[in-house]
PDB file of N, CA and C in Angstrom:
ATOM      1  N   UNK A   1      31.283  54.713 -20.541  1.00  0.00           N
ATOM      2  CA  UNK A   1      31.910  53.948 -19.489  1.00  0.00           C
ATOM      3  C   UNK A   1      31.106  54.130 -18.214  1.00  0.00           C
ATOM      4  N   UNK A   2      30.795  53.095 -17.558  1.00  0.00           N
ATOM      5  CA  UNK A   2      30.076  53.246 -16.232  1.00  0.00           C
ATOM      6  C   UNK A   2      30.919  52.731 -15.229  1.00  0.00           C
ATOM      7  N   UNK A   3      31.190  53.593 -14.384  1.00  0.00           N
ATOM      8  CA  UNK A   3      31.991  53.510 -13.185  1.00  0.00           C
ATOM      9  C   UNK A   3      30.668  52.973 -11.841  1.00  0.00           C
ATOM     10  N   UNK A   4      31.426  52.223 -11.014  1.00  0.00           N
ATOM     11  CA  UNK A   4      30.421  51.205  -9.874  1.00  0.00           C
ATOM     12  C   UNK A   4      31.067  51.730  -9.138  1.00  0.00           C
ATOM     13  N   UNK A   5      30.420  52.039  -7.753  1.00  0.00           N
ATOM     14  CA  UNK A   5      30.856  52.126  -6.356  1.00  0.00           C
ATOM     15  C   UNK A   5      31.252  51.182  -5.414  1.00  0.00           C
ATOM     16  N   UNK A   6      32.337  51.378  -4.621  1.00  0.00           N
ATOM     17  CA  UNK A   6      32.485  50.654  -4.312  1.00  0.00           C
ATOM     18  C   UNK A   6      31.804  49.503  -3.038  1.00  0.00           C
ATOM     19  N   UNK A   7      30.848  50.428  -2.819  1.00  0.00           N
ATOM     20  CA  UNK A   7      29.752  50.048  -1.629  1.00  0.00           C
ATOM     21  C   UNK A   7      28.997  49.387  -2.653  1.00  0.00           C
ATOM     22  N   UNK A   8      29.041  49.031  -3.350  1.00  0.00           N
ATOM     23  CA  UNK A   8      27.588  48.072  -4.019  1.00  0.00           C
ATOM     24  C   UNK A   8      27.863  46.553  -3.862  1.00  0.00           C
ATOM     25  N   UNK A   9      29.110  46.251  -4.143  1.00  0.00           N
ATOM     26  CA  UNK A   9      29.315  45.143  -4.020  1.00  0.00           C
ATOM     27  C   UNK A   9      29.905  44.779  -2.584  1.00  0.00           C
ATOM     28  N   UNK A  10      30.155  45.659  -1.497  1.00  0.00           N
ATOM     29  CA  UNK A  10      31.079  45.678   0.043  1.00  0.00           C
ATOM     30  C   UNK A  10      31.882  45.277  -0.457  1.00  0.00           C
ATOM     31  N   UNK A  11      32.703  45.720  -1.380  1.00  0.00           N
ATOM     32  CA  UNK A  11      34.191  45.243  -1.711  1.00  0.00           C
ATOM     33  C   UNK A  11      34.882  46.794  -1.040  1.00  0.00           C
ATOM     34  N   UNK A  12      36.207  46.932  -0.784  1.00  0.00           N
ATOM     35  CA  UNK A  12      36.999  47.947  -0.414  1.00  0.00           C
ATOM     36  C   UNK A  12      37.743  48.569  -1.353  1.00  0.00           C
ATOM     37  N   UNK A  13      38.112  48.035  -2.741  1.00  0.00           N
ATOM     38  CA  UNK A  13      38.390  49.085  -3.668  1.00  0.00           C
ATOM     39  C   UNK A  13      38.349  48.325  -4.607  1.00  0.00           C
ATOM     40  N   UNK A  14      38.968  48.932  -5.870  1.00  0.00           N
ATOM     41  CA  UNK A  14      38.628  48.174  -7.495  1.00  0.00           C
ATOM     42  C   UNK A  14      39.815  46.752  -7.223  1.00  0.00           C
ATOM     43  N   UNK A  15      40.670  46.745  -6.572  1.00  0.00           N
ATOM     44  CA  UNK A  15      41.686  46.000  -6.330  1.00  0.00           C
ATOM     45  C   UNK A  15      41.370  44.589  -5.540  1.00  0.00           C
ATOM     46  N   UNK A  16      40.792  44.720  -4.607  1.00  0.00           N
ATOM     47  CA  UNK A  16      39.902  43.876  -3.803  1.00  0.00           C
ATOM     48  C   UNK A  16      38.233  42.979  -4.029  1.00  0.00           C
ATOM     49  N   UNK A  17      37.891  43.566  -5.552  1.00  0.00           N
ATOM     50  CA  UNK A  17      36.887  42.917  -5.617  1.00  0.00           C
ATOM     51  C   UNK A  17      37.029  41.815  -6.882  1.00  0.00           C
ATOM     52  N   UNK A  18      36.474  40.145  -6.905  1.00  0.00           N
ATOM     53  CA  UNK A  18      36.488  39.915  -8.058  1.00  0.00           C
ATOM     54  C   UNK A  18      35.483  40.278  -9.108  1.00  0.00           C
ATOM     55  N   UNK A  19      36.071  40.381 -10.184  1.00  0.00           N
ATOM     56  CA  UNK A  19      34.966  40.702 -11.497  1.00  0.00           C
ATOM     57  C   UNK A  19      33.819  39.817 -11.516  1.00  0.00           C
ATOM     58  N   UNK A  20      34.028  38.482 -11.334  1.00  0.00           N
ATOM     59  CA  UNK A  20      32.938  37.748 -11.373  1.00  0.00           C
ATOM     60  C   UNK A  20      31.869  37.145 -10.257  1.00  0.00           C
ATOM     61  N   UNK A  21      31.849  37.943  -9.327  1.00  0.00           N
ATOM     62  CA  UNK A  21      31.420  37.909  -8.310  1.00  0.00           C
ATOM     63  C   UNK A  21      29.893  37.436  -8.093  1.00  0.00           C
ATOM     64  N   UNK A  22      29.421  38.110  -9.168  1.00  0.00           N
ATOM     65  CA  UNK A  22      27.986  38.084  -9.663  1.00  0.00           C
ATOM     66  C   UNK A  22      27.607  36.498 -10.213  1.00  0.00           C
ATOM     67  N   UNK A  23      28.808  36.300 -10.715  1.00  0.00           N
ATOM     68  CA  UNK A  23      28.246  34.853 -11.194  1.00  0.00           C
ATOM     69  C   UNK A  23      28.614  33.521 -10.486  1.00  0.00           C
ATOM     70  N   UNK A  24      29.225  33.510  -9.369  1.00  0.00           N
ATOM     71  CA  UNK A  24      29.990  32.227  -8.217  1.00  0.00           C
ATOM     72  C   UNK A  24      28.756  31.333  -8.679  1.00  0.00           C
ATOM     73  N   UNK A  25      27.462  32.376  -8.074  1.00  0.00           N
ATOM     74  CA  UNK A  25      27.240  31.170  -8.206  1.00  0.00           C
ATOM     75  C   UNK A  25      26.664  29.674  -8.918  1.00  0.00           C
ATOM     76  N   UNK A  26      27.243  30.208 -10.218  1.00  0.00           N
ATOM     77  CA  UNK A  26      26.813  29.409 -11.232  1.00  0.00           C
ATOM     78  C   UNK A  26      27.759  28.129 -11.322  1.00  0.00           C
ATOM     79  N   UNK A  27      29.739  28.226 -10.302  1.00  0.00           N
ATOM     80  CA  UNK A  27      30.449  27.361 -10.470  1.00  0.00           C
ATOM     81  C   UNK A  27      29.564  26.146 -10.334  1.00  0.00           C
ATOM     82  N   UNK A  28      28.883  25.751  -9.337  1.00  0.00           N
ATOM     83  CA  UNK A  28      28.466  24.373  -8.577  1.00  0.00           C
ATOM     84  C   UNK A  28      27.541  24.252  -9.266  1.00  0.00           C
ATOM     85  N   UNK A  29      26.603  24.551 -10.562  1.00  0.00           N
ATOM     86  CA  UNK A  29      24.575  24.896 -10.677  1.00  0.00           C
ATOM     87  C   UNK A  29      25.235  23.687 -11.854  1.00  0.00           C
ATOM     88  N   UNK A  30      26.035  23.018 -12.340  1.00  0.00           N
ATOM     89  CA  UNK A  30      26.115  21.627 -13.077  1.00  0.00           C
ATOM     90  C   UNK A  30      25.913  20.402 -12.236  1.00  0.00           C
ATOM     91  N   UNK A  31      26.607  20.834 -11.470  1.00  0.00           N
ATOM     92  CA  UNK A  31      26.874  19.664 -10.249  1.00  0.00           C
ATOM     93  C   UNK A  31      25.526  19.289  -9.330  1.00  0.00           C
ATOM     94  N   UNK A  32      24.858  20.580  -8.616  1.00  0.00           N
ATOM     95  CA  UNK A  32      23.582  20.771  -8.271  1.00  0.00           C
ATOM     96  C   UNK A  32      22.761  20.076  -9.005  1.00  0.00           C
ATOM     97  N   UNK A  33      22.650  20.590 -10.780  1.00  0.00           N
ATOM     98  CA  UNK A  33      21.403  20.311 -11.090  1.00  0.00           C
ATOM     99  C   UNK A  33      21.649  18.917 -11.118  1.00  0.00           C
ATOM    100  N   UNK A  34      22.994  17.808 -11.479  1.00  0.00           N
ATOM    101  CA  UNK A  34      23.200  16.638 -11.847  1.00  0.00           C
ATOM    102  C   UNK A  34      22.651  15.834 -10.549  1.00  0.00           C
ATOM    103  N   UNK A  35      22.814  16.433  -9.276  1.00  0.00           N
ATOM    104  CA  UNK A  35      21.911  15.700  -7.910  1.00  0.00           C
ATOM    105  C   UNK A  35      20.760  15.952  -8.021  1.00  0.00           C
ATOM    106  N   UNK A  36      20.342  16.864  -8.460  1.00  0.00           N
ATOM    107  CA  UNK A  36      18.570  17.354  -7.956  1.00  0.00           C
ATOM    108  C   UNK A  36      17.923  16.279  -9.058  1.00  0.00           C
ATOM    109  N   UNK A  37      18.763  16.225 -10.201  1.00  0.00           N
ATOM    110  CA  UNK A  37      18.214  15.205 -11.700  1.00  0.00           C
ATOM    111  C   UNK A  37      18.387  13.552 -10.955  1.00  0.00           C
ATOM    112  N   UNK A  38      19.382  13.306 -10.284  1.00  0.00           N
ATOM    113  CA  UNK A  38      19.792  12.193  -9.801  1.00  0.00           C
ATOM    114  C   UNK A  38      18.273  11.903  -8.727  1.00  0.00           C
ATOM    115  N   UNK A  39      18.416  12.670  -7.430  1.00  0.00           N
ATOM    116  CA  UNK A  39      17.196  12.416  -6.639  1.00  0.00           C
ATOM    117  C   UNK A  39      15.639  12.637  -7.653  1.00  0.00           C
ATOM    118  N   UNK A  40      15.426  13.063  -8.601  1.00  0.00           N
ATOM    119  CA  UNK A  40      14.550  13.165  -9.155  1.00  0.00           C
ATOM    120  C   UNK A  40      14.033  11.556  -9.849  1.00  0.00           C
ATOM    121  N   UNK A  41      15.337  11.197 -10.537  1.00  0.00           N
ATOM    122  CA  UNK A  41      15.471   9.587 -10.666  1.00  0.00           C
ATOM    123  C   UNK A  41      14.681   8.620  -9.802  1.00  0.00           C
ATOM    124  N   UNK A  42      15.844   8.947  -8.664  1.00  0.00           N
ATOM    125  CA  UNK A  42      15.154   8.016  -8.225  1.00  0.00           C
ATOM    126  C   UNK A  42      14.126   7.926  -7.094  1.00  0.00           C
ATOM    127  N   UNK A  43      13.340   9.015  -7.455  1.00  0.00           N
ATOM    128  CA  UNK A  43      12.121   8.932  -6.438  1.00  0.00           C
ATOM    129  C   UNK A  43      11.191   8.564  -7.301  1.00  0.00           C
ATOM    130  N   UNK A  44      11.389   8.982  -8.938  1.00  0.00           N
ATOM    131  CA  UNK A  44      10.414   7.943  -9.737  1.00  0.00           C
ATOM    132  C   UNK A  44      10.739   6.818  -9.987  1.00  0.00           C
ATOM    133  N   UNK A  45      11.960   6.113  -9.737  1.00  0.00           N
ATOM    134  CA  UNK A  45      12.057   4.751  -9.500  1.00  0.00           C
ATOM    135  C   UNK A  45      11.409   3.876  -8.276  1.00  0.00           C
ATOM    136  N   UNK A  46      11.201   4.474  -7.368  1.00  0.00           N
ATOM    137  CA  UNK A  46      11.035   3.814  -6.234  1.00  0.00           C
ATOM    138  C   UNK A  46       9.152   4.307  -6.279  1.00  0.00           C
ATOM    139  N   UNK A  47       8.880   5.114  -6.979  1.00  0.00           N
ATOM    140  CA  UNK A  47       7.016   5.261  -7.468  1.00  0.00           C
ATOM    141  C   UNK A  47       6.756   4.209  -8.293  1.00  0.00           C
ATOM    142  N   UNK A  48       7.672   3.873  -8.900  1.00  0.00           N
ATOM    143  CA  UNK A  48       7.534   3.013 -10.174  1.00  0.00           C
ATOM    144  C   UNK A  48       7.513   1.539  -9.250  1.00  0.00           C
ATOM    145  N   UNK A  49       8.485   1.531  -8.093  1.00  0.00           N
ATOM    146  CA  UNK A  49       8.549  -0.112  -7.897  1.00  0.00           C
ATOM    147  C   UNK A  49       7.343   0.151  -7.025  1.00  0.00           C
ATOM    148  N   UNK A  50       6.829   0.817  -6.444  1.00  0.00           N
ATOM    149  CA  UNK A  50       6.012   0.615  -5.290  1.00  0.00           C
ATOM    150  C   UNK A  50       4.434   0.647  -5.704  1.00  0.00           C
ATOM    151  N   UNK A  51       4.237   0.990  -7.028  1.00  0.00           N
ATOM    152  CA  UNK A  51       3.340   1.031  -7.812  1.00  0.00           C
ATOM    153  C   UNK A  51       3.018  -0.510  -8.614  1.00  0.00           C
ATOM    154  N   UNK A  52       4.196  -1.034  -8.668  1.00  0.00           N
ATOM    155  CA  UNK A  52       4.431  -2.303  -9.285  1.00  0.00           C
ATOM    156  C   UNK A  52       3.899  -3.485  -8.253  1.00  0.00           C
ATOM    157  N   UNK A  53       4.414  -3.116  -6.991  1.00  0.00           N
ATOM    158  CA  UNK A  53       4.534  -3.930  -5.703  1.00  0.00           C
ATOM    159  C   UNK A  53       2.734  -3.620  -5.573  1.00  0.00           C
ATOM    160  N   UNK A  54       2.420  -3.224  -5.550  1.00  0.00           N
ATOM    161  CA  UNK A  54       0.577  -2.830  -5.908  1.00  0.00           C
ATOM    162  C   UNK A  54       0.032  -3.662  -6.605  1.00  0.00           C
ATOM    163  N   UNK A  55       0.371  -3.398  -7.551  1.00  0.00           N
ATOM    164  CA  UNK A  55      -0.733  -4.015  -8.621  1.00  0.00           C
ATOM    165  C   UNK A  55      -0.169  -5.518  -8.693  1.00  0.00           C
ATOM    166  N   UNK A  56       1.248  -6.031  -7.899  1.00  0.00           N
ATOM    167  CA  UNK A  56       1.189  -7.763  -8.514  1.00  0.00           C
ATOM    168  C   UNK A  56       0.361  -7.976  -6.981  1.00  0.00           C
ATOM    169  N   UNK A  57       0.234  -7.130  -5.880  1.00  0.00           N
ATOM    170  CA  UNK A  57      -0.284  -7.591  -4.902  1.00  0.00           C
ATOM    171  C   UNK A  57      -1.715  -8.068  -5.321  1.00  0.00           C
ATOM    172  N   UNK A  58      -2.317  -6.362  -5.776  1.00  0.00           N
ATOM    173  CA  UNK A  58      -3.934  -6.912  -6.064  1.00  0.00           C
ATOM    174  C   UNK A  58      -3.953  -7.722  -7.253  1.00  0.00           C
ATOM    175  N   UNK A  59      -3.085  -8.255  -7.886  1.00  0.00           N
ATOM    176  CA  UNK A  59      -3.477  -9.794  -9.168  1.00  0.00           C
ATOM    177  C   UNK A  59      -3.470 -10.597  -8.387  1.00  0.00           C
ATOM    178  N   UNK A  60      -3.445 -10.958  -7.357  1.00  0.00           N
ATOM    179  CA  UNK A  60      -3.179 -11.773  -6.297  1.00  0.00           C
ATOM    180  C   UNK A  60      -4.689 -12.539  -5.792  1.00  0.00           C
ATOM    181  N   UNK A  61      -5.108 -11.217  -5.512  1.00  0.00           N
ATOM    182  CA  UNK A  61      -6.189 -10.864  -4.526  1.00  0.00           C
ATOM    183  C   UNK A  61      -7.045 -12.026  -5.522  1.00  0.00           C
ATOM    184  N   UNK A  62      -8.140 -12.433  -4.572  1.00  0.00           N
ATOM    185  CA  UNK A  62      -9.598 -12.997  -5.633  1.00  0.00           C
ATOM    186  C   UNK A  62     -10.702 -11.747  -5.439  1.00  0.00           C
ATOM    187  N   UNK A  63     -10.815 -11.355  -6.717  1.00  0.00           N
ATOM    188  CA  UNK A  63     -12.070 -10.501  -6.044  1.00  0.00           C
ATOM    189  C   UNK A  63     -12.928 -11.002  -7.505  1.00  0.00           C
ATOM    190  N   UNK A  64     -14.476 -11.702  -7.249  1.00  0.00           N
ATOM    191  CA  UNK A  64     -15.353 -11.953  -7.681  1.00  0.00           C
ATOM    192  C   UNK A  64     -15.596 -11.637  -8.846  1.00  0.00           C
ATOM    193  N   UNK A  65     -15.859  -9.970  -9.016  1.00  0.00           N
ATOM    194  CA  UNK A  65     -16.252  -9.114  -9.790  1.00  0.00           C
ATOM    195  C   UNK A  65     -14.564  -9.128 -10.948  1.00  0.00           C
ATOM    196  N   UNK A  66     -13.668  -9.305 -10.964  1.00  0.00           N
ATOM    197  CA  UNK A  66     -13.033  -9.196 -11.595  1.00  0.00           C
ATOM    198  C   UNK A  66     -12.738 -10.950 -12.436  1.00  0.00           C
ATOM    199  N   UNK A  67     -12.298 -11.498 -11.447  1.00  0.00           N
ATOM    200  CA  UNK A  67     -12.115 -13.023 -11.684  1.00  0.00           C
ATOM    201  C   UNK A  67     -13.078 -13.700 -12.174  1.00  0.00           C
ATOM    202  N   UNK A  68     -14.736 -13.792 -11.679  1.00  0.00           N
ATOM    203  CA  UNK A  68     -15.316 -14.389 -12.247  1.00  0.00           C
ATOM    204  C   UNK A  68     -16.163 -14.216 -13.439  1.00  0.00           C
ATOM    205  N   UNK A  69     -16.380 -15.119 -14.785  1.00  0.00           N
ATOM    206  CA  UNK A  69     -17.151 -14.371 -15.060  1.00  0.00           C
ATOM    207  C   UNK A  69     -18.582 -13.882 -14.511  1.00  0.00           C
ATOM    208  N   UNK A  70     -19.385 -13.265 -15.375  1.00  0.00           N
ATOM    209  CA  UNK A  70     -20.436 -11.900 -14.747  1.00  0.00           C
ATOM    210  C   UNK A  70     -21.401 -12.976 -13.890  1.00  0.00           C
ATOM    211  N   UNK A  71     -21.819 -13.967 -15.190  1.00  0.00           N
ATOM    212  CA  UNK A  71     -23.264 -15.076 -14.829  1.00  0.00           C
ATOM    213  C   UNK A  71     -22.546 -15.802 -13.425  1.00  0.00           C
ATOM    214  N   UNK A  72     -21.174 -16.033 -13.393  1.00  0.00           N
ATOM    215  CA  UNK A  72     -20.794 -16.947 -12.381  1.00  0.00           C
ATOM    216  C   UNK A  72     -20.742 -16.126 -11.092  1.00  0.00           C
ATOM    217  N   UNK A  73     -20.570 -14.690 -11.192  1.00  0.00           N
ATOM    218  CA  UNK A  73     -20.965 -13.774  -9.961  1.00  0.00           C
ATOM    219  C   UNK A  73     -21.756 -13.520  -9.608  1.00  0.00           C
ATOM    220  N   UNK A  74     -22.995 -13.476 -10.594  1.00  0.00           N
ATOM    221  CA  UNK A  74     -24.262 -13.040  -9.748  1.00  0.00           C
ATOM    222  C   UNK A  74     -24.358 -14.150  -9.642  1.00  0.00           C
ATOM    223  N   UNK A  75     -24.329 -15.773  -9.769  1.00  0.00           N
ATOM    224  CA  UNK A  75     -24.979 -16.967  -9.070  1.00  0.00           C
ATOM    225  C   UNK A  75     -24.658 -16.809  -7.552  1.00  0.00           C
ATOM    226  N   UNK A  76     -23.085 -16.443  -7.867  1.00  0.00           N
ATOM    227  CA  UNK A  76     -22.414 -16.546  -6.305  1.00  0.00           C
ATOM    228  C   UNK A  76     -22.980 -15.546  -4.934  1.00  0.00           C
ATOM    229  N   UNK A  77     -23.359 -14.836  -5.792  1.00  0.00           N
ATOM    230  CA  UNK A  77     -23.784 -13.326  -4.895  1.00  0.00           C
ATOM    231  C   UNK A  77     -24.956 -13.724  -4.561  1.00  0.00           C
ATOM    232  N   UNK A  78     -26.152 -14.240  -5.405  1.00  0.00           N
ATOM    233  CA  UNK A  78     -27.500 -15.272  -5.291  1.00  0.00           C
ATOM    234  C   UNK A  78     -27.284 -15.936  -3.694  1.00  0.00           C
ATOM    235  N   UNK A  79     -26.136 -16.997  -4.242  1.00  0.00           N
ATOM    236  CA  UNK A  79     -26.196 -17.820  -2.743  1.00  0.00           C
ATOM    237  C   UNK A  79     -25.639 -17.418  -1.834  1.00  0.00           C
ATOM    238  N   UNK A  80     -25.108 -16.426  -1.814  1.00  0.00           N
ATOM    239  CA  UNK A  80     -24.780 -15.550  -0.380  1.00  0.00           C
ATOM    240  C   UNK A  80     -25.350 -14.956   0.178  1.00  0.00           C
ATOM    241  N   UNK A  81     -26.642 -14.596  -0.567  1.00  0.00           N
ATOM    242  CA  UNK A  81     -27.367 -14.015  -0.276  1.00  0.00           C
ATOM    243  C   UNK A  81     -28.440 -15.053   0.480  1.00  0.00           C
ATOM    244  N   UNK A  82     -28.751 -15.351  -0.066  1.00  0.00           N
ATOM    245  CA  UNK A  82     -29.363 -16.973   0.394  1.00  0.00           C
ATOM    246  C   UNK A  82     -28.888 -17.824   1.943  1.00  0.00           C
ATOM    247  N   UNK A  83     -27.756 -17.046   1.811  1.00  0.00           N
ATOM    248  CA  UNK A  83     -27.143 -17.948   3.311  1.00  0.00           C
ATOM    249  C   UNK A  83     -27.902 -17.256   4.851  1.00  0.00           C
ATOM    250  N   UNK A  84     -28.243 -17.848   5.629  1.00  0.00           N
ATOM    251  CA  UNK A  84     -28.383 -16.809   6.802  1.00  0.00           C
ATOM    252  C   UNK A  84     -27.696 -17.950   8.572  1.00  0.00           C
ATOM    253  N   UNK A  85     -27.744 -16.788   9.189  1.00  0.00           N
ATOM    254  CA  UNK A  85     -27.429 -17.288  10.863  1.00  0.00           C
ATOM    255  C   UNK A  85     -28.100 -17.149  11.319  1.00  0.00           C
ATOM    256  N   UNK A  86     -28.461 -18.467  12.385  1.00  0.00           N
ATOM    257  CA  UNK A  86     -29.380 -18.266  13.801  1.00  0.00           C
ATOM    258  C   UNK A  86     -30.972 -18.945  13.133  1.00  0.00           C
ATOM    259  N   UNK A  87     -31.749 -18.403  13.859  1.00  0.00           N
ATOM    260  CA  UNK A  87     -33.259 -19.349  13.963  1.00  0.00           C
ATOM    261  C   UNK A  87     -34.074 -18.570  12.975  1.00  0.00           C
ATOM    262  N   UNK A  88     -33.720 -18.326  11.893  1.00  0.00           N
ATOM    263  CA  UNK A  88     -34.049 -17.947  10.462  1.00  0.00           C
ATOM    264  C   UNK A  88     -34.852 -19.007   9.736  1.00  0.00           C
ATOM    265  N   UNK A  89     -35.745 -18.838   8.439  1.00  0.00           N
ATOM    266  CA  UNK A  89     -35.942 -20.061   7.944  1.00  0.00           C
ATOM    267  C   UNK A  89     -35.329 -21.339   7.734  1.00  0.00           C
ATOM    268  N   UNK A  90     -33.950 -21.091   6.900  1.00  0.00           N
ATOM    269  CA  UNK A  90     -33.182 -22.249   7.463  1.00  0.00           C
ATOM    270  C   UNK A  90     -32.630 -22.942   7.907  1.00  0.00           C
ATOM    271  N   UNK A  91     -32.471 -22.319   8.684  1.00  0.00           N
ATOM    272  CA  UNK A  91     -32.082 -23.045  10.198  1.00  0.00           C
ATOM    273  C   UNK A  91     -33.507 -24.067  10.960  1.00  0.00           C
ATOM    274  N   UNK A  92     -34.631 -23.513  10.519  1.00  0.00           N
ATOM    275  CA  UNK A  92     -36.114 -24.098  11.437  1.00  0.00           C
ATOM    276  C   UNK A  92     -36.226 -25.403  10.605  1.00  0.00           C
ATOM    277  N   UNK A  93     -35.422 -26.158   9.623  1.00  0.00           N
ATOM    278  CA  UNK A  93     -35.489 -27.497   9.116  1.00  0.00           C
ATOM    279  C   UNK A  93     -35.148 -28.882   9.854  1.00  0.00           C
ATOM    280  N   UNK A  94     -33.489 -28.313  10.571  1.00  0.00           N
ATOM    281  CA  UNK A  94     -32.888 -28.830  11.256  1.00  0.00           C
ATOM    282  C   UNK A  94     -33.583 -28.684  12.507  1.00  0.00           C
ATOM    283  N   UNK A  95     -33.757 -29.403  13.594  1.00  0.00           N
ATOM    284  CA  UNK A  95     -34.062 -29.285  14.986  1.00  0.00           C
ATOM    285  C   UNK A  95     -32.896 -29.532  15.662  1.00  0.00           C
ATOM    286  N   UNK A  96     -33.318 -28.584  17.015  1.00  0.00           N
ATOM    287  CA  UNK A  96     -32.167 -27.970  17.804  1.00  0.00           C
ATOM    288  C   UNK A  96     -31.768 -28.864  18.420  1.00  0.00           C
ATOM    289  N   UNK A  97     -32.323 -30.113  19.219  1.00  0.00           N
ATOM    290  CA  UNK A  97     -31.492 -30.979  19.705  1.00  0.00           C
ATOM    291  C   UNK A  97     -32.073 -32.572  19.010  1.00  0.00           C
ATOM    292  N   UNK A  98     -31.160 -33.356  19.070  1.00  0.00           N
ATOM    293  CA  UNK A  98     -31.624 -34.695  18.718  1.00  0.00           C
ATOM    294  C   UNK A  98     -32.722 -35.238  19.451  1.00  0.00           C
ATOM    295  N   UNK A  99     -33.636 -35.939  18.502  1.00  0.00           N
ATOM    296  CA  UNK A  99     -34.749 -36.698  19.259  1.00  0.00           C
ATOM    297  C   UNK A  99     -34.330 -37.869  20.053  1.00  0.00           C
ATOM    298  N   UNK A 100     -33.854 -38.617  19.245  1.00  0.00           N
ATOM    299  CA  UNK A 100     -32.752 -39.935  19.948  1.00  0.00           C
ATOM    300  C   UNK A 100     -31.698 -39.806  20.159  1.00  0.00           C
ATOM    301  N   UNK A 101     -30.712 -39.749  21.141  1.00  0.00           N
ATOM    302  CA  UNK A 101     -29.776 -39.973  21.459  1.00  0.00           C
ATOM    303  C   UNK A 101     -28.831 -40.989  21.697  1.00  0.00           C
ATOM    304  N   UNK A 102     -27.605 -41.747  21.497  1.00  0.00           N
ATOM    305  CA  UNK A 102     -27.405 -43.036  21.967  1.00  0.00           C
ATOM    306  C   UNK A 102     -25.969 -42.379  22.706  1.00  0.00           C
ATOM    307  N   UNK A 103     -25.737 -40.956  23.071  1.00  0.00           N
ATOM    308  CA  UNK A 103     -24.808 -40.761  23.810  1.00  0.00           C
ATOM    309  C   UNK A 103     -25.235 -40.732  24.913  1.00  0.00           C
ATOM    310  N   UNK A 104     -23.956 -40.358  26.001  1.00  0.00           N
ATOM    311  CA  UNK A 104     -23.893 -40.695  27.270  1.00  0.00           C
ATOM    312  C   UNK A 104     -23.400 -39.430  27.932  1.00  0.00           C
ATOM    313  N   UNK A 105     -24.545 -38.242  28.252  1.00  0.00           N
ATOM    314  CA  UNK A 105     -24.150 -36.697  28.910  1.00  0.00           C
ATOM    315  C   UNK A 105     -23.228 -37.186  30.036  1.00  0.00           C
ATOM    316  N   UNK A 106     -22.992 -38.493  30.992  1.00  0.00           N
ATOM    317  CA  UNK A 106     -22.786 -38.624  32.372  1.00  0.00           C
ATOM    318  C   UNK A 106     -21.074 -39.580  31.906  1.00  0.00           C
ATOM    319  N   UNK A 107     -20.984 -39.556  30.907  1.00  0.00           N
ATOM    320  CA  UNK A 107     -19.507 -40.087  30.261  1.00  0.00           C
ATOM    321  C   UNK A 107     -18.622 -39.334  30.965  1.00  0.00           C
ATOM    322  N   UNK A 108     -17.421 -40.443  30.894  1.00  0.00           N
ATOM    323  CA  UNK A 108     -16.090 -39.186  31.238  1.00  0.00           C
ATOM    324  C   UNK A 108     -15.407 -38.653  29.767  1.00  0.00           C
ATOM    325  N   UNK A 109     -14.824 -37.713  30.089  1.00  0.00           N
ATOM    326  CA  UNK A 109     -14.361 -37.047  28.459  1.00  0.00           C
ATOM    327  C   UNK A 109     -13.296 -38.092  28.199  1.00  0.00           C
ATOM    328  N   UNK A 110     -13.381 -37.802  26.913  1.00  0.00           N
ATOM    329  CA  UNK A 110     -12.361 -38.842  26.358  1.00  0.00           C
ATOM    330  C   UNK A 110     -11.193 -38.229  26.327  1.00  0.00           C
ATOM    331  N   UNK A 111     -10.062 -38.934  26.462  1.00  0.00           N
ATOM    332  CA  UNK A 111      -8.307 -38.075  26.178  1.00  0.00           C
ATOM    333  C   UNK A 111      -7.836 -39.018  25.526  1.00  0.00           C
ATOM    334  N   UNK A 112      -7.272 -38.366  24.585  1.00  0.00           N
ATOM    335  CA  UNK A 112      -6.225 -39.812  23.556  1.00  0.00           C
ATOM    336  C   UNK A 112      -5.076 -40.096  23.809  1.00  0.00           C
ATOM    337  N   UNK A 113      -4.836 -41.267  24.134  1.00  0.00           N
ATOM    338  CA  UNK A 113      -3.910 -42.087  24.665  1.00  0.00           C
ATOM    339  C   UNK A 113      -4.151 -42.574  26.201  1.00  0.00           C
ATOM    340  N   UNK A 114      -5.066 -42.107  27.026  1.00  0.00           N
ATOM    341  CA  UNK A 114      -5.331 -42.695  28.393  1.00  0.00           C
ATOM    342  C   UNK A 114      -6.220 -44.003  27.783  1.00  0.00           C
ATOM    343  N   UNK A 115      -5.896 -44.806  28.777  1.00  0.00           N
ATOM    344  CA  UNK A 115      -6.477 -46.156  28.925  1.00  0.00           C
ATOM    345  C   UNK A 115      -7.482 -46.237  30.087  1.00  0.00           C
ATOM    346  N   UNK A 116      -8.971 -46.546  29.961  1.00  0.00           N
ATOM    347  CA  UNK A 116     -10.216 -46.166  30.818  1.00  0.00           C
ATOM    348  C   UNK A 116     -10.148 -47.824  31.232  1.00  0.00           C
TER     349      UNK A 116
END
């Protein structure tokens, strides 16, 4: 037989303490775990939609390399490459201002619906 003191548990005598003291706190650990399982739910529900909300975004998207086929991407990538701005080779085909003109720099601007 093993006799306990009564200072181990701060109870004040054998009369005053419950027996199961040791285990309280197991009353609520169903209930607990059934929320912690619940929030566990649904934080992989809401990974799951936001993961979803992703990927119909990027099916969305055009991206070249996926959408086109391969031969039809590198053509495309070809003529993009091919493109340039400003006084580059092709741009020096076109000339910068017209040789003939049949406008009128000294015109008044036009507004639509005034009557000149």
């Amino acid at each position: 037989m093993h006799l306990q003191h009564p200072q181990q548990h701060g109870g004040g005598g054998p009369g005053d303490e419950n027996p199961f003291a040791d285990f309280m706190w197991m009353e609520n650990e169903e209930d607990y775990n059934r929320q912690v399982e619940q929030e566990l739910w649904e934080e992989e529900f809401l990974e799951r939609c936001f993961q979803e909300m992703l990927d119909e975004e990027e099916s969305e998207w055009f991206i070249p390399s996926r959408d086109l086929p391969r031969q039809a991407a590198a053509e495309a990538a070809a003529q993009l490459n091919g493109l340039s701005l400003g006084d580059g080779p092709a741009s020096s085909a076109a000339p910068a201002q017209p040789v003939s003109s049949s406008l009128n720099p000294n015109a008044k601007e036009f507004v639509p619906g005034m009557k000149y």
